[in-house]
Every structure is written in C-alpha cells, then in structure tokens.
C-alpha atoms as a PDB file:
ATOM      1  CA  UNK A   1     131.954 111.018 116.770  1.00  0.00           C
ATOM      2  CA  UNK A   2     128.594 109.007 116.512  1.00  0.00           C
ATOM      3  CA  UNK A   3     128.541 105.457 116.310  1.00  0.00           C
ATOM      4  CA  UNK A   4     126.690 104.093 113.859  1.00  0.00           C
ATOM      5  CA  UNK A   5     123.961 101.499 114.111  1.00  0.00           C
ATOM      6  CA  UNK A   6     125.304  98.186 112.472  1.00  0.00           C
ATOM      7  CA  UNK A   7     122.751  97.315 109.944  1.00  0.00           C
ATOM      8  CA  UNK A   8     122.059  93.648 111.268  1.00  0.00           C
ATOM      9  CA  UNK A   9     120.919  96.133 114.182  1.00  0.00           C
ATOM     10  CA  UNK A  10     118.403  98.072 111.857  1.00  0.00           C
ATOM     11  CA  UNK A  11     117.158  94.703 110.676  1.00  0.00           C
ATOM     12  CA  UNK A  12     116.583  92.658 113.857  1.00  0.00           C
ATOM     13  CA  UNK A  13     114.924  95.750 115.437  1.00  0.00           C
ATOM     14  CA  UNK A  14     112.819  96.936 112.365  1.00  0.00           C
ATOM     15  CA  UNK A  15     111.419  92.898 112.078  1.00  0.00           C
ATOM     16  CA  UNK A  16     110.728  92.914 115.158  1.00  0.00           C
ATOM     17  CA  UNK A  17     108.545  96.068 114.975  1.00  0.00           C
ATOM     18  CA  UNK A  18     106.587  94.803 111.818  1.00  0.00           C
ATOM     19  CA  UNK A  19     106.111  91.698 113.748  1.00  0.00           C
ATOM     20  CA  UNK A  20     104.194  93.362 116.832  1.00  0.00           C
ATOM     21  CA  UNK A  21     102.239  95.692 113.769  1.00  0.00           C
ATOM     22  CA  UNK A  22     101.404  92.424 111.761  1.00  0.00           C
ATOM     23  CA  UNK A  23      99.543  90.518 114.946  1.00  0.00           C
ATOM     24  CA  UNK A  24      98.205  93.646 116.504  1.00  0.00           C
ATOM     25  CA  UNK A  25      96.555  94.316 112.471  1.00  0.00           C
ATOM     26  CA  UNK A  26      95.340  90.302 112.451  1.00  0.00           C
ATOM     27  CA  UNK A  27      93.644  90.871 116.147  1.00  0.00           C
ATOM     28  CA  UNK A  28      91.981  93.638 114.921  1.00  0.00           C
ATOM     29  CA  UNK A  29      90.440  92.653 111.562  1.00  0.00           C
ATOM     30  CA  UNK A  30      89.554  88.984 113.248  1.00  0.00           C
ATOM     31  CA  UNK A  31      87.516  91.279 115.609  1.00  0.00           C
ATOM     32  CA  UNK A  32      86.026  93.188 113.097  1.00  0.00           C
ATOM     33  CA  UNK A  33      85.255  89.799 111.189  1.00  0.00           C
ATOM     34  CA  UNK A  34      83.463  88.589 113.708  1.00  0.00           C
ATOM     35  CA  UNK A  35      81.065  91.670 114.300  1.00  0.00           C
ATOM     36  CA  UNK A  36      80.526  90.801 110.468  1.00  0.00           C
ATOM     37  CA  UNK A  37      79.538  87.814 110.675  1.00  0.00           C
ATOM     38  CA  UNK A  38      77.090  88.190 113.544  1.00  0.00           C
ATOM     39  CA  UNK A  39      75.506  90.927 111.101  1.00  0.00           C
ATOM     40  CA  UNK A  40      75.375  88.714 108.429  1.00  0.00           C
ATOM     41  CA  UNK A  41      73.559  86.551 110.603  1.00  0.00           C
ATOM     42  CA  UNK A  42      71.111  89.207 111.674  1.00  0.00           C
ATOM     43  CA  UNK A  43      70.348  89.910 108.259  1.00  0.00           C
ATOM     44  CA  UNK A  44      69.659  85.905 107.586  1.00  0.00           C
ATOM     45  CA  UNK A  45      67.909  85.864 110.143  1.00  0.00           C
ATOM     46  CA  UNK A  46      65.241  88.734 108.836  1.00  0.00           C
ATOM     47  CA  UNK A  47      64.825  86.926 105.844  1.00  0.00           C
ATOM     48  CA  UNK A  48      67.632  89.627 103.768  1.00  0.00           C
ATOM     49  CA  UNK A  49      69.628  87.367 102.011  1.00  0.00           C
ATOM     50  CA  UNK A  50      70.409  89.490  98.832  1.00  0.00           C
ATOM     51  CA  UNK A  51      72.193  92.218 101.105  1.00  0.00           C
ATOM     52  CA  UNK A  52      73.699  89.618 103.294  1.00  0.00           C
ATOM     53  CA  UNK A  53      75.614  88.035  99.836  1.00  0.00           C
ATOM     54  CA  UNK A  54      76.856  91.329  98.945  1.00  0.00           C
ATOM     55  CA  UNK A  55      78.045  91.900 102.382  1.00  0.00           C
ATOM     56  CA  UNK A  56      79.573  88.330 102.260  1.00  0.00           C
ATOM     57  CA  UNK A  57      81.617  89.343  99.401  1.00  0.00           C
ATOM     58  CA  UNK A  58      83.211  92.634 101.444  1.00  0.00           C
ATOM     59  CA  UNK A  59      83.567  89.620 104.296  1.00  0.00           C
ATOM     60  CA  UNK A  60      85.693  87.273 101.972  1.00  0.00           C
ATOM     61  CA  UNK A  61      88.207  89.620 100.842  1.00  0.00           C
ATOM     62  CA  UNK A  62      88.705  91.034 104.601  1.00  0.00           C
ATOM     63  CA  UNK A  63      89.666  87.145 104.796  1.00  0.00           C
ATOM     64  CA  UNK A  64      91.988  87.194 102.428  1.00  0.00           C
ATOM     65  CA  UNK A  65      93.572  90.102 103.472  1.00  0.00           C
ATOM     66  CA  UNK A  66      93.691  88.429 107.044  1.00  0.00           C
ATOM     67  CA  UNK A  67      95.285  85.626 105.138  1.00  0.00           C
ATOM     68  CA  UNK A  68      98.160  87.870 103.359  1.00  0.00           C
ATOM     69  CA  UNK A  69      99.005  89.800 106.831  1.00  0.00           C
ATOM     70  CA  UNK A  70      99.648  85.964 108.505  1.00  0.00           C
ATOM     71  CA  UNK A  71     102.267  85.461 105.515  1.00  0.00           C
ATOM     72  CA  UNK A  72     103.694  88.769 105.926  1.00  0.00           C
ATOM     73  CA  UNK A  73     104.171  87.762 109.694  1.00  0.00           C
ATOM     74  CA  UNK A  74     105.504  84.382 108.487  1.00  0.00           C
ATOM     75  CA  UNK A  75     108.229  85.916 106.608  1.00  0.00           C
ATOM     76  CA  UNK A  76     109.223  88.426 108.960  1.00  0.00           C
ATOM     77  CA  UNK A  77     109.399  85.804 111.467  1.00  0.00           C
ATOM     78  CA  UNK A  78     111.823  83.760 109.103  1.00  0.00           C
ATOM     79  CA  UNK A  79     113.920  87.122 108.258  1.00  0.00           C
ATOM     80  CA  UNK A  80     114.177  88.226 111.935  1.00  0.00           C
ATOM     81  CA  UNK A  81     115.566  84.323 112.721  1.00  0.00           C
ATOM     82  CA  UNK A  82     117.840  84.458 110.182  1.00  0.00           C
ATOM     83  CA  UNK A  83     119.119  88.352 110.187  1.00  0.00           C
ATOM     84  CA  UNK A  84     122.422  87.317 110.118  1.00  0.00           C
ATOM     85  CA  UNK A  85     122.562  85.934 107.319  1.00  0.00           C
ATOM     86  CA  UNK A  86     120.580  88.392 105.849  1.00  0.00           C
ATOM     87  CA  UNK A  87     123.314  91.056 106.790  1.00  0.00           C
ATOM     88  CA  UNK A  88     125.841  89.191 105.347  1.00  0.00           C
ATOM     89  CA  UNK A  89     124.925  88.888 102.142  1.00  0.00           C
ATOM     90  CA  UNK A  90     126.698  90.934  99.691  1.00  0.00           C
ATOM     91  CA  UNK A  91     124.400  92.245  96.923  1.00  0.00           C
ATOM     92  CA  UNK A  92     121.271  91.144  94.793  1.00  0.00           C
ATOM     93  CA  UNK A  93     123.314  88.631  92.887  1.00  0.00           C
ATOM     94  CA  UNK A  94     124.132  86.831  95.497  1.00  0.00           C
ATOM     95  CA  UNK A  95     120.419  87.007  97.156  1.00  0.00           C
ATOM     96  CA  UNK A  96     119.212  85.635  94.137  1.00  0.00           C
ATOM     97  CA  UNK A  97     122.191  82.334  93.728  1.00  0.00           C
ATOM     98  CA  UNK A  98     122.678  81.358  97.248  1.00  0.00           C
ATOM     99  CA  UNK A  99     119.683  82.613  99.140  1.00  0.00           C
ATOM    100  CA  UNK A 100     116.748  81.380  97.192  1.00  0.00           C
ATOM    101  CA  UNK A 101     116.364  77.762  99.212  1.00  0.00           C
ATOM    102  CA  UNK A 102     116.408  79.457 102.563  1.00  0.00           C
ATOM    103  CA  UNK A 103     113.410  81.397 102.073  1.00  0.00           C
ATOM    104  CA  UNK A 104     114.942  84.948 102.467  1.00  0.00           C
ATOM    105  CA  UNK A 105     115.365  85.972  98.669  1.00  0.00           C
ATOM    106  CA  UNK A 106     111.469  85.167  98.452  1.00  0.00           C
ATOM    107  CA  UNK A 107     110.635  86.817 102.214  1.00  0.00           C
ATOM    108  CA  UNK A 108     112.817  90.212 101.162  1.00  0.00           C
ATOM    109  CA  UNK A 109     110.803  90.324  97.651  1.00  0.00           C
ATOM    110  CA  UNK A 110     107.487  89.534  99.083  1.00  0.00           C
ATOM    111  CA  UNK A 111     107.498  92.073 102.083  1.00  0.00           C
ATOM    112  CA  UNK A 112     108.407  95.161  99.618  1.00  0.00           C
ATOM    113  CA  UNK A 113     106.107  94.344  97.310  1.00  0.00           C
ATOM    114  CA  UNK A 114     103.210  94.160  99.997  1.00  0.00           C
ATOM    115  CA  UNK A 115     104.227  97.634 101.177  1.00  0.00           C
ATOM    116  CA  UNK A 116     101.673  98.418  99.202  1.00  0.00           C
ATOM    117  CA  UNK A 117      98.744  96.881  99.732  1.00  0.00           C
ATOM    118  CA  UNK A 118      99.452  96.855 103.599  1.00  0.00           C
ATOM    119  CA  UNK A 119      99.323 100.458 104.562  1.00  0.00           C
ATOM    120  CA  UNK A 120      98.464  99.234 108.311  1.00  0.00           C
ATOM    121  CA  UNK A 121     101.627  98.378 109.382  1.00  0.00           C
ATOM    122  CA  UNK A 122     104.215 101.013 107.710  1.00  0.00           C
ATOM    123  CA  UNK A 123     107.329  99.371 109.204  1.00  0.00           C
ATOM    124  CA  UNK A 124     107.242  97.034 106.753  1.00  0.00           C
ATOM    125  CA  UNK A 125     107.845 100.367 104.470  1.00  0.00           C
ATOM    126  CA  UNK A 126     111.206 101.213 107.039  1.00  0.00           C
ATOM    127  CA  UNK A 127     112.178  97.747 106.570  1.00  0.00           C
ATOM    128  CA  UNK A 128     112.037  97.865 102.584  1.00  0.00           C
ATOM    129  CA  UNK A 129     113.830 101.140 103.123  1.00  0.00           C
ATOM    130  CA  UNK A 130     116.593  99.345 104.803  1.00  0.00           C
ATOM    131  CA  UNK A 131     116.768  96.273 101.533  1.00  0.00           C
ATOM    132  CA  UNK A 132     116.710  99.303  99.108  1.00  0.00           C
ATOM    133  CA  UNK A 133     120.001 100.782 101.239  1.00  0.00           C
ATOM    134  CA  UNK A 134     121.440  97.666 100.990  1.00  0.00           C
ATOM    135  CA  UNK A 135     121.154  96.207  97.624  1.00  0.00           C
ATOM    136  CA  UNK A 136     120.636  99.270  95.518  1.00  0.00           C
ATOM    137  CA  UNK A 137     117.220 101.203  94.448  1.00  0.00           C
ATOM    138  CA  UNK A 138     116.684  98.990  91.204  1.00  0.00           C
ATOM    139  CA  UNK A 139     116.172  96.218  93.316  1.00  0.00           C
ATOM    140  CA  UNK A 140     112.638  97.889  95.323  1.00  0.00           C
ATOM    141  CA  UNK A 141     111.741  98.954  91.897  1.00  0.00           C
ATOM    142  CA  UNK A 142     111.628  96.112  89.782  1.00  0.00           C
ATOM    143  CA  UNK A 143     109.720  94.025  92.720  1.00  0.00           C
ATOM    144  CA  UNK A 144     107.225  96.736  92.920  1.00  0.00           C
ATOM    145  CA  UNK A 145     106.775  97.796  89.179  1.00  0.00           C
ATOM    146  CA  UNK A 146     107.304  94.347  87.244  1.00  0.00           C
ATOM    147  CA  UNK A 147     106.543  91.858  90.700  1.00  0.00           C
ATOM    148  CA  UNK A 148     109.984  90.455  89.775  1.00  0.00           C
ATOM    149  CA  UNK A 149     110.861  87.466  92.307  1.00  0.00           C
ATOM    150  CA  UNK A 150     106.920  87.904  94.289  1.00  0.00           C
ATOM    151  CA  UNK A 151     105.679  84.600  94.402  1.00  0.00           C
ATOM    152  CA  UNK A 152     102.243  83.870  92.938  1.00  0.00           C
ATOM    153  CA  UNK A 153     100.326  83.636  95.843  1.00  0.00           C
ATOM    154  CA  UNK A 154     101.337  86.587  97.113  1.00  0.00           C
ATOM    155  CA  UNK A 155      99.821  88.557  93.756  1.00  0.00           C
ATOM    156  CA  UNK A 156      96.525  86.670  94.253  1.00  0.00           C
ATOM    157  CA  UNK A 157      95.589  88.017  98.121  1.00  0.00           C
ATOM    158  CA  UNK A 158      97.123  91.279  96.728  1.00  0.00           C
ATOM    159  CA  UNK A 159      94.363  91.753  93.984  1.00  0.00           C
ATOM    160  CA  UNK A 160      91.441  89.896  95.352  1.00  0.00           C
ATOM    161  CA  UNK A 161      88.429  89.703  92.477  1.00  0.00           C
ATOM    162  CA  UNK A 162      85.132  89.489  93.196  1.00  0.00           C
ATOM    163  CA  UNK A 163      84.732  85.397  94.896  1.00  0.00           C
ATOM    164  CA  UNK A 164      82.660  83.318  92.812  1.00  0.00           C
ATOM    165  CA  UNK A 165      79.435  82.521  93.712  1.00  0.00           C
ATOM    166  CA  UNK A 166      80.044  78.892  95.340  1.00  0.00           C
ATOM    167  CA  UNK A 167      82.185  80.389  97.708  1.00  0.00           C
ATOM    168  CA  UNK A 168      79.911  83.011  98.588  1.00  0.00           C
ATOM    169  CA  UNK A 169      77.209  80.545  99.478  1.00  0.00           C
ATOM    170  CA  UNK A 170      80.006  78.370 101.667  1.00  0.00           C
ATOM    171  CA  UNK A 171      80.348  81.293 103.446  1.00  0.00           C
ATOM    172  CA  UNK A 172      76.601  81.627 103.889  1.00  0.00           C
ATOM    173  CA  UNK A 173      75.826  78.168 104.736  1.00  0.00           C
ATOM    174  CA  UNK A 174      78.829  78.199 107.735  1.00  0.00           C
ATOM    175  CA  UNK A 175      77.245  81.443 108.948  1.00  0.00           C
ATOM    176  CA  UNK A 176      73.822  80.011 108.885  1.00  0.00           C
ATOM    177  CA  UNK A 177      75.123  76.800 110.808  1.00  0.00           C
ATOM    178  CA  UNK A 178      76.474  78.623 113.006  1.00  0.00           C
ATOM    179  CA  UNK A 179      74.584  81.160 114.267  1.00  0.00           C
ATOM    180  CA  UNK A 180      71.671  78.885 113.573  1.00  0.00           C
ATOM    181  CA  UNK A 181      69.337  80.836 111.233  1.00  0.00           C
ATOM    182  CA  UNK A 182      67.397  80.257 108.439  1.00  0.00           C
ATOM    183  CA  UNK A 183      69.182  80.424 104.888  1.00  0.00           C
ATOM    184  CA  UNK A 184      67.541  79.407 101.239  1.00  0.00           C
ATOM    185  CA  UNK A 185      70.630  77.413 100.053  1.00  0.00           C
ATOM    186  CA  UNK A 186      70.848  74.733 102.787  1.00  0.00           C
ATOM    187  CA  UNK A 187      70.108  71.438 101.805  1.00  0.00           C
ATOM    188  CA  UNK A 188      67.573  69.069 103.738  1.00  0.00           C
ATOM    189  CA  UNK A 189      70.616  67.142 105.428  1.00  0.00           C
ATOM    190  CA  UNK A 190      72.098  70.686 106.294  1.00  0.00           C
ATOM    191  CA  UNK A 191      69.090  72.232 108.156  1.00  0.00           C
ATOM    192  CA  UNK A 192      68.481  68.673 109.619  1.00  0.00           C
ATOM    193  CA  UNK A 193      71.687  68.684 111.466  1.00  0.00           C
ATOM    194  CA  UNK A 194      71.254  72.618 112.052  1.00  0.00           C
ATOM    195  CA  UNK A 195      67.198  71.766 113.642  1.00  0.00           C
ATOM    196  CA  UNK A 196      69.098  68.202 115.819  1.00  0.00           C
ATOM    197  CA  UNK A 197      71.509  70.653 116.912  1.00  0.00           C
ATOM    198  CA  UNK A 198      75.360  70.111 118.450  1.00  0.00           C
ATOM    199  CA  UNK A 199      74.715  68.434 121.148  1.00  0.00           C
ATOM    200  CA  UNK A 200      71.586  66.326 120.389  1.00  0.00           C
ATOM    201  CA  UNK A 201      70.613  62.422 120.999  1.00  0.00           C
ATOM    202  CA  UNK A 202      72.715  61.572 117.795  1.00  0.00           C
ATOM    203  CA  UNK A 203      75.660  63.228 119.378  1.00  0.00           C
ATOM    204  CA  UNK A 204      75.909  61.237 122.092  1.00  0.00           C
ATOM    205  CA  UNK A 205      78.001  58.224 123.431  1.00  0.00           C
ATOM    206  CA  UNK A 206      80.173  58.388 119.782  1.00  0.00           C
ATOM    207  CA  UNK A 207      84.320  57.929 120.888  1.00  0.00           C
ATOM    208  CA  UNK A 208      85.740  60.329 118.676  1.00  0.00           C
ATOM    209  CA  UNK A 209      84.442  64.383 118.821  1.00  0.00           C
ATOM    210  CA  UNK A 210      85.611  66.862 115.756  1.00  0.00           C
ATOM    211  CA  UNK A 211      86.076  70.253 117.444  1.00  0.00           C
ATOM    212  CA  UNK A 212      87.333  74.024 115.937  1.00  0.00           C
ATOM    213  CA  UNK A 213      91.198  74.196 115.762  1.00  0.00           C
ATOM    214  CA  UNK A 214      91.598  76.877 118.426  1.00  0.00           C
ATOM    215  CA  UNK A 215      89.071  75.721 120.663  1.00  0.00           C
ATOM    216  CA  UNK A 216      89.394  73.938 123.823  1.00  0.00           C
ATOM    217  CA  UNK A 217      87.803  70.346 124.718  1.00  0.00           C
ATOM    218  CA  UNK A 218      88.329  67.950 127.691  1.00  0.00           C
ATOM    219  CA  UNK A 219      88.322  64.108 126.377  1.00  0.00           C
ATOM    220  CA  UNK A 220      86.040  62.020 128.309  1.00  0.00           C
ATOM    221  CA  UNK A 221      84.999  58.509 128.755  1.00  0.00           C
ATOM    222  CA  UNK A 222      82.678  58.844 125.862  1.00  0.00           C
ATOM    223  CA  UNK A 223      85.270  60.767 123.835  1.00  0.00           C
ATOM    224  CA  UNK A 224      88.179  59.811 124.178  1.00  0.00           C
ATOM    225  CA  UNK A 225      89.501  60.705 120.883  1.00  0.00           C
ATOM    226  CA  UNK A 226      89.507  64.142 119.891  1.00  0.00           C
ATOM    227  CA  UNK A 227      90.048  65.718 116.005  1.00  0.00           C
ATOM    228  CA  UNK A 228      90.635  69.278 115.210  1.00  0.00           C
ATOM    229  CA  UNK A 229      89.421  70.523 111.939  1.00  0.00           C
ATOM    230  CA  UNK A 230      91.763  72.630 109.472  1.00  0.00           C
ATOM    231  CA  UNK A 231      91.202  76.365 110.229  1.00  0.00           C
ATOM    232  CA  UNK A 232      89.494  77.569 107.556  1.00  0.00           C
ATOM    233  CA  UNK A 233      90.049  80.403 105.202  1.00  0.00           C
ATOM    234  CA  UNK A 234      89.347  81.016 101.545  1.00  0.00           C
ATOM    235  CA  UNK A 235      91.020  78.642  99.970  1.00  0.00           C
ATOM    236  CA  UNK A 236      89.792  75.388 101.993  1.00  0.00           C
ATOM    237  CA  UNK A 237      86.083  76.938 102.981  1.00  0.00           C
ATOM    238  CA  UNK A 238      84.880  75.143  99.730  1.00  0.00           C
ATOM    239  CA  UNK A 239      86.827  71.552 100.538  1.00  0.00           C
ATOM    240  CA  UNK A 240      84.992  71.211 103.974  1.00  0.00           C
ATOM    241  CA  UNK A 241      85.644  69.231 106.544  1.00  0.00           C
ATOM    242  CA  UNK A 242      85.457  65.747 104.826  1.00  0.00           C
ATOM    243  CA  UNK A 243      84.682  62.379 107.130  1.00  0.00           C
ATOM    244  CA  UNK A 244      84.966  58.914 105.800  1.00  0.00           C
ATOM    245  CA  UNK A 245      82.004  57.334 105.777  1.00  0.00           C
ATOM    246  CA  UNK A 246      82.950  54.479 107.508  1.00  0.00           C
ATOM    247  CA  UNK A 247      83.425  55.944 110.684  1.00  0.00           C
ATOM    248  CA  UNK A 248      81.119  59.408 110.279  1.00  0.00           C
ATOM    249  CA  UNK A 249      78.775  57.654 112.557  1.00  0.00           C
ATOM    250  CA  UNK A 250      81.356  57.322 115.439  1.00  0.00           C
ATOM    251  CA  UNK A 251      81.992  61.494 114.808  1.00  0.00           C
ATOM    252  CA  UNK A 252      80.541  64.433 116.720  1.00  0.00           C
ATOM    253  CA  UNK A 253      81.381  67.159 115.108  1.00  0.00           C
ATOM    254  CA  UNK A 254      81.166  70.707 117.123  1.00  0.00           C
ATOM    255  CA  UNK A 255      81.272  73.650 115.984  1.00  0.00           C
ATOM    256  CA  UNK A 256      82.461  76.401 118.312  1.00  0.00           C
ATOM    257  CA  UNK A 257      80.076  79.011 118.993  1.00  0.00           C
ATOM    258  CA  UNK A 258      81.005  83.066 119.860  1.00  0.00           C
ATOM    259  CA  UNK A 259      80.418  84.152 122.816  1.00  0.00           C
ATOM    260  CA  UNK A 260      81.047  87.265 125.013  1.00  0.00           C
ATOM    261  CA  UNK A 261      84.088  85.397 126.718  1.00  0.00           C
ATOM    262  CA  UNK A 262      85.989  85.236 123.275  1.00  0.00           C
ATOM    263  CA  UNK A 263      85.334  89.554 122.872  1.00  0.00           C
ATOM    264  CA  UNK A 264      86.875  89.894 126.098  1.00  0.00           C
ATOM    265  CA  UNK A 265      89.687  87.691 125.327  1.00  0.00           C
ATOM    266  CA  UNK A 266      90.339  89.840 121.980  1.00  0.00           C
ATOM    267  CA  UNK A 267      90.264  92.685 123.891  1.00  0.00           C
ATOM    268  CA  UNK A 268      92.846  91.940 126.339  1.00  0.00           C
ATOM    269  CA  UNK A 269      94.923  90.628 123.690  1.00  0.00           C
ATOM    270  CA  UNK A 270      94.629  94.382 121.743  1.00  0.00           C
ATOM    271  CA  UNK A 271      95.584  95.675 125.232  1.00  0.00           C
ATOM    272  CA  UNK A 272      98.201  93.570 125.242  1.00  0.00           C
ATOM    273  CA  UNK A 273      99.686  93.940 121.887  1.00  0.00           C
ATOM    274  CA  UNK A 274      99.342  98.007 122.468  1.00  0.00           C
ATOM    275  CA  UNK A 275     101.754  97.636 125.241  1.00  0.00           C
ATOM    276  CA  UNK A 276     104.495  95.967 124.067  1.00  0.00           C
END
C-alpha cells in the first residue's frame, strides 16, 4: 500500500518551490530593468525624449510587477514559517475567525488570486491547488471571481493603469541623474548638481554621506556617519529622498552608479538560483 504524503508535506515543499521561482523571476526582471534603463538613457541622451516617456511607462509597470512578485515572496515566506498551522486549520470558517491576525487568511487569499497575473512562477498555481483540496473549490473561486478577502494593494499592482505623468518625469529625471544626460524637465538646481557631479569640491570634507540602500560604503574620517536612502519603487519615487535643511549642507549624497561588476554579480546569482 502507498503512503500518502501528509499535506503539511505538500505545503512546506510546494512554498518552498514558489519561493526559489519568486527570487529567480525578481533577478531576472531587475536585470532586464536595468538594460531598460540604460536604453532610456541612450535615447536621452540623442535628444529622443518623446519615445523615451513612452518607454518609461512600459518601465514603471515592469516595477510594479517587480513590486507584486516581492509580496508574493513575502507571503510565501510567512506561509512556509507557519505551515503548521496552516495544516491544522480545519476549514474556511475557521481561516477566516482565528487566522486573520496572523497573516495567513490574507497570504492564502492573496497568492490564489495572483495565480493569475503571475504566470512566471506556476507553483504558486500547485500551491492554490493544494488550498482548493483543502478548504473546498468555492473558496479559489470566490477569491478569483469576486477578489473576496485580496487585500487592496494587491488589486492595484495586479491592474496597473497607465502612471500619471509626474511619475513618469520622476522616473526621467532619476535616469537622467544618473546616467548623467541631458533631459528637458530638470530644473536649474537639478542639472547644477548633475554638471558639479558626485564627487565634486562641494562633496567634500561633509561628516555624514547618503548612499543607495544596497550599496556598499566604508566610513572614513571625513564620513563618519553614513545614511541609506529608502529603496525606491513606485510608490515613494515621487516622495524623494527628503533632507532637512538644517543639516543638507553637512550631506553627500551618492548615487550608485551601474557598472559591469553588478551584471556579473546578477549573473552568478541566476546561476545560482538555477541550481538550487
């Protein structure tokens, strides 16, 4: 006689899976991104900037989309912690009453509604496969027919609209910054700081130094106090990064710039995630 597979089994392993699929799908589009962005660039750069805003739109719903696949990992992460109490719950009723505060009632709904709108990592479809054998059919098709339970958020970055303008041109103006080319819509304080450059006279001897959240800085004697900024997506793009200005003459602010060394580091991290 075959032994069956407990279903806490199923779970753990099948979480697991979309977890790998979820940051192998993030590595890839963040690559992608950035051969964007260098285009956009390119196409600033030979005075183009009515086909660079239309590819800037494409660009900030690739974001978004980036956005919703680090939520989807989120959750999975949070289910695949807490799969045993996900197996032992007994039906949708008691999902709903006792399992709301933990996360998982919200997690379960979110991740088969997404099934959708995620077609690169289909575990997530063989884990909502797995909630629909365990609480009942009606409970997949009400999430995915009336979004019953999915939490706002999650609706938005699963029907992005066409961005308004002011966020297009935030995107333009951080591309132009950084890549250092010539765009329309900068301001005269803007392409003054872009012309002095990161690392010019004004730059120097300040304590404190503002630097990218994932990059890497050694304080020094000059700096000895070191900020990271907010990553930035497409919901805090528009805020900035805002400095008092008491002390924004004590900041220098860099911004990180791509280089071949960060390509090769994506690639090995593809590599990697292929392997596993």
């Amino acid at each position: 006689m075959v032994q069956q597979v407990p279903l806490n089994i199923k779970f753990k392993t099948c979480l697991k899976m979309c977890i790998q699929r979820l940051r192998y799908a993030q590595e890839k589009q963040q690559a992608l991104a950035k051969q964007d962005r260098r285009e956009l660039a390119q196409l600033l750069s030979n005075g183009k900037e009515q086909k660079a805003h239309y590819r800037v739109e494409s660009l900030i719903n690739d974001d978004v989309h980036l956005e919703l696949l680090e939520i989807m990992e989120l959750y999975c992460e949070l289910l695949h912690a807490r799969v045993n109490i996900l197996s032992g719950i007994e039906n949708e009723m008691d999902l709903i009453s006792n399992h709301t505060d933990d996360g998982i009632n919200e997690a379960c709904r979110s991740i088969v509604y997404t099934t959708l709108y995620i077609p690169e990592a289909k575990e997530l479809n063989q884990f909502k496969d797995l909630l629909t054998y365990k609480f009942g059919p009606d409970f997949t098709k009400v999430i995915i027919e009336d979004q019953i339970g999915v939490p706002e958020k999650i609706l938005k970055k699963c029907s992005p609209k066409l961005p308004s303008q002011d966020l297009v041109i935030m995107y333009m103006k951080e591309i132009a910054k950084t890549y250092e080319v010539p765009y329309s819509k900068l301001s005269d304080d803007e392409e003054e700081e872009q012309e002095r450059g990161e690392y010019g006279e004004n730059g120097a001897g300040r304590p404190i130094v503002a630097i990218e959240n994932d990059d890497e800085h050694t304080e020094d004697a000059d700096h000895p106090i070191t900020i990271r900024k907010p990553r930035q997506n497409s919901e805090n793009l528009e805020k900035g990064f805002n400095i008092s200005n008491d002390i924004k003459k004590d900041i220098k602010v860099i911004r990180k710039k791509e280089t071949n060394d960060d390509d090769l580091e994506q690639l090995k991290k593809r590599f990697a995630a292929l392997r596993r």
